[in-house]
Protein backbone atom coordinates (compact mmCIF):
# COMPACT_ATOMS: atom_id res chain seq x y z
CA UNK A 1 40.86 -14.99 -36.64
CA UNK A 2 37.65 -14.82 -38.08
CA UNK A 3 37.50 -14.09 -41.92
CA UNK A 4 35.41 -11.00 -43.63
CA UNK A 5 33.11 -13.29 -45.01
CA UNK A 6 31.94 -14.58 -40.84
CA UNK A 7 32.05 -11.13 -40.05
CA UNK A 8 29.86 -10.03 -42.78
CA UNK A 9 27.23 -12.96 -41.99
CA UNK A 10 26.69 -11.64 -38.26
CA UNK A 11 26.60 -8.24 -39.27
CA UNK A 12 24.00 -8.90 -41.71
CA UNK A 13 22.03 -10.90 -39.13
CA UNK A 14 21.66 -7.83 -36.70
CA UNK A 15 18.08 -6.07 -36.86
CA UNK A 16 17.56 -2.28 -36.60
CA UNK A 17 14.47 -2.77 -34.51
CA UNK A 18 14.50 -3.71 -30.80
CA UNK A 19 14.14 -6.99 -29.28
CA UNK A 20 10.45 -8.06 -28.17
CA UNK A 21 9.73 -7.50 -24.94
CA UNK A 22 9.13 -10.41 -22.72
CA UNK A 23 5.39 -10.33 -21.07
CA UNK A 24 5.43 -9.62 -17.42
CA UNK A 25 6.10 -12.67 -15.18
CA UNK A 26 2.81 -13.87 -14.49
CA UNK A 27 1.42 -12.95 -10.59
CA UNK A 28 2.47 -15.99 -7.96
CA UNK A 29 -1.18 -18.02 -7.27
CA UNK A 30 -1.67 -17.56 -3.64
CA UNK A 31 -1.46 -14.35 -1.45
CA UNK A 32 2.18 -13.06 -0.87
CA UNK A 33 4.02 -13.13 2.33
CA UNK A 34 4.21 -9.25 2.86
CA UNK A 35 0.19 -9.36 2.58
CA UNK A 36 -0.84 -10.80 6.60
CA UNK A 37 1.74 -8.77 7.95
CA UNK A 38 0.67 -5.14 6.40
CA UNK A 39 -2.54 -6.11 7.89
CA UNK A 40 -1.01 -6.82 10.97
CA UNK A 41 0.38 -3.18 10.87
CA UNK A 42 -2.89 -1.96 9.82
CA UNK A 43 -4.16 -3.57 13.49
CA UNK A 44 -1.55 -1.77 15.38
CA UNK A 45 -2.47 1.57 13.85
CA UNK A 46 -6.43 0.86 14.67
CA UNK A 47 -5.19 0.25 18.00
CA UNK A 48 -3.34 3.05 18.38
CA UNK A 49 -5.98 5.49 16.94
CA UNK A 50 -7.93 3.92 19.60
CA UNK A 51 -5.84 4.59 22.57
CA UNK A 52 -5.13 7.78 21.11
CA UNK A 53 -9.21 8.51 21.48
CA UNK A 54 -9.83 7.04 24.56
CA UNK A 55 -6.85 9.65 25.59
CA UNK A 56 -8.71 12.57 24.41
CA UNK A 57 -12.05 12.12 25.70
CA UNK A 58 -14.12 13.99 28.07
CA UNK A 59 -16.47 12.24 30.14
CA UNK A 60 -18.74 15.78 30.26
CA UNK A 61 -19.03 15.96 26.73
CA UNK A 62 -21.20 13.17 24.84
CA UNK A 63 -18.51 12.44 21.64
CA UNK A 64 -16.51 15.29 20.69
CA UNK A 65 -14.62 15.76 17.79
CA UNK A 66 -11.23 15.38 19.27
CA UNK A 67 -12.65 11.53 19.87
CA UNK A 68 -14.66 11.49 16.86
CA UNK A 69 -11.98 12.17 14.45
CA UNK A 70 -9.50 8.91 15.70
CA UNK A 71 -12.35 6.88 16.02
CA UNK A 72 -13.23 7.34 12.08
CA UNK A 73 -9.53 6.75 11.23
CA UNK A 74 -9.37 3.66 13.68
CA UNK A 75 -11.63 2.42 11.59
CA UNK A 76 -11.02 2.94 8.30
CA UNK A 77 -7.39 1.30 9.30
CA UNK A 78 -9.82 -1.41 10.37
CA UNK A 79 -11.50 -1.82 6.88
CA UNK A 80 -7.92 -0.90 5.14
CA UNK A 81 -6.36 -3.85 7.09
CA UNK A 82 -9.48 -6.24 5.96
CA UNK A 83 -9.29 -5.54 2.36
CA UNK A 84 -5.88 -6.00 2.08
CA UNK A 85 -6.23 -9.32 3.48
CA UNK A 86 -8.68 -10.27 1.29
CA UNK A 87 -6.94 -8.26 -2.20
CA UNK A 88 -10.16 -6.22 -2.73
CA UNK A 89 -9.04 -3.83 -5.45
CA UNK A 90 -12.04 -1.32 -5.55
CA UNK A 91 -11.25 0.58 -2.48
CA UNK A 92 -7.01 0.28 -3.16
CA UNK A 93 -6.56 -1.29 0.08
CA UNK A 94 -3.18 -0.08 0.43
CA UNK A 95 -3.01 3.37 -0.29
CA UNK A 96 -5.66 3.41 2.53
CA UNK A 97 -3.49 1.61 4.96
CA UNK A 98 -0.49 4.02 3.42
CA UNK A 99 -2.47 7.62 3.91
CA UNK A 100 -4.09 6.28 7.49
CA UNK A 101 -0.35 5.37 8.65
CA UNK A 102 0.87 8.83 7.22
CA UNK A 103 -1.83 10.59 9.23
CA UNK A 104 -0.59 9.26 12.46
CA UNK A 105 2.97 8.77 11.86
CA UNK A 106 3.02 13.12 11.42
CA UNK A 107 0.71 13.38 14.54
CA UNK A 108 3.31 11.32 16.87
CA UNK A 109 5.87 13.29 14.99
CA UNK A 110 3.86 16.81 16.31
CA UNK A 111 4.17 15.27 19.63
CA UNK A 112 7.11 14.27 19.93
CA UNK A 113 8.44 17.78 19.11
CA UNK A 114 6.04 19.24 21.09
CA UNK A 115 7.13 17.10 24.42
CA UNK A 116 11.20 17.74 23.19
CA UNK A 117 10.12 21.34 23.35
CA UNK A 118 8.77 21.35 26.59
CA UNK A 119 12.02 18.87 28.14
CA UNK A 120 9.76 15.95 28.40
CA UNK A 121 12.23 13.29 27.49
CA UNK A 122 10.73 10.41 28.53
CA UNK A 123 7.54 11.47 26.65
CA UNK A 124 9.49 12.21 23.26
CA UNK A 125 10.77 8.79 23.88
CA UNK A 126 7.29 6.92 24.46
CA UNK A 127 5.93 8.76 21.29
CA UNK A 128 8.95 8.09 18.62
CA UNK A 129 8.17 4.48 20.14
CA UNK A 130 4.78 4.52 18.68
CA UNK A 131 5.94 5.38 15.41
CA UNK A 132 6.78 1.70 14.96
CA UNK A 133 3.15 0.99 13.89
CA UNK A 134 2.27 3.71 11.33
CA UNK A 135 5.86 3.43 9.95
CA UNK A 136 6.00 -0.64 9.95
CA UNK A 137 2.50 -0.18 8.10
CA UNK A 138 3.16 2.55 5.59
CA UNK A 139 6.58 0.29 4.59
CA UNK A 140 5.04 -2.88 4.24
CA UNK A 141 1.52 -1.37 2.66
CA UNK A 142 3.61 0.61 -0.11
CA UNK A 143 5.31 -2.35 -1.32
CA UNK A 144 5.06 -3.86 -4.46
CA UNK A 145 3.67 -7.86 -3.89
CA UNK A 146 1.11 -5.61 -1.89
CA UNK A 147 0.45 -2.96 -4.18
CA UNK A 148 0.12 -5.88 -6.79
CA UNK A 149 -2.41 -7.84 -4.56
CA UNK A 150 -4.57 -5.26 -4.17
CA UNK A 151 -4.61 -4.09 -7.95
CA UNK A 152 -7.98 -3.93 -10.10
CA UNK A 153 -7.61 -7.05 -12.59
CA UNK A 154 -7.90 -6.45 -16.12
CA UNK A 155 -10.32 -6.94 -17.89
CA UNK A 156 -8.62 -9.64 -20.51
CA UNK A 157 -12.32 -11.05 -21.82
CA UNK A 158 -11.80 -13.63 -24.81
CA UNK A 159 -13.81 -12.45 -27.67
CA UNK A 160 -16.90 -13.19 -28.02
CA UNK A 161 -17.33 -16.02 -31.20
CA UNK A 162 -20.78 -15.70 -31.75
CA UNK A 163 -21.14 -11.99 -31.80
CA UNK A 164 -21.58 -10.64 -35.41
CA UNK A 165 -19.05 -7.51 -36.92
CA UNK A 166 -20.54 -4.91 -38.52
CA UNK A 167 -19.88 -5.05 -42.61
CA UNK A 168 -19.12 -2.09 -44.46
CA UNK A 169 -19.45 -1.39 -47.85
């Protein structure tokens, strides 16, 4: 049994204030694992903006819209999957990959209910098939070691020892 004069010793050795935090582990030194394959995904979901042109064109009309507009998202998947790769920050590589993926992932969605409407089962099939690619990307491009890659750096400059301070008084 421990006596009231222990007792008082730990008691008086408790502080109101919280602990210090610990500073965040620093980042790992090369690129992480998720990194190649959200860019991987990013690929698929070029190529599928692609296909998904080349399905909608006319060969009467020169380059209408309805080509156009997957064309331009094919790629900026393109340019989302590159920076990613390479952890350019600026552009936030991933939420680019993430909003491109969302984009498509809602279209084949459309479809599909559009084809289960009109008793096309093998079609509703084909399309919640291609949702592999937007949803494999928007996973893998919304987590964190990817997120983290892509971040801007701060800016943690060491002062500067031969500037001068200004002097009051």
């Amino acid at each position: 049994m421990a006596s009231s004069s222990s007792r008082g010793r730990a008691a008086a050795r408790r502080s109101p204030r919280a602990a210090p935090q610990q500073p965040p582990a620093p980042p790992a030194a090369g690129r992480p694992v998720l990194v190649p394959f959200a860019a991987a995904f990013g690929v698929l979901v070029a190529a599928e903006y692609l296909w998904l042109a080349w399905l909608l064109r006319d060969p009467e009309v020169a380059v209408p819209w309805s080509v156009a507009v997957p064309a331009v998202l094919a790629v900026l998947a393109l340019a989302g999957a590159a920076l990613v790769l390479l952890g350019r920050a600026r552009a936030r590589a991933w939420l680019l990959l993430a909003v491109v993926s969302v984009v498509l992932a809602l279209g084949l969605l459309g479809t599909a209910v559009l084809f289960g409407a009109l008793g096309l089962g093998a079609v509703v099939g084909q399309a919640l098939l291609l949702l592999v690619a937007p949803v494999g990307c928007l996973v893998l491009a919304a987590r964190r070691p990817v997120r983290e890659w892509t971040r801007p750096a701060r800016a943690t400059r060491p002062a500067d020892p031969g500037r001068r301070t200004q002097r009051t008084g």
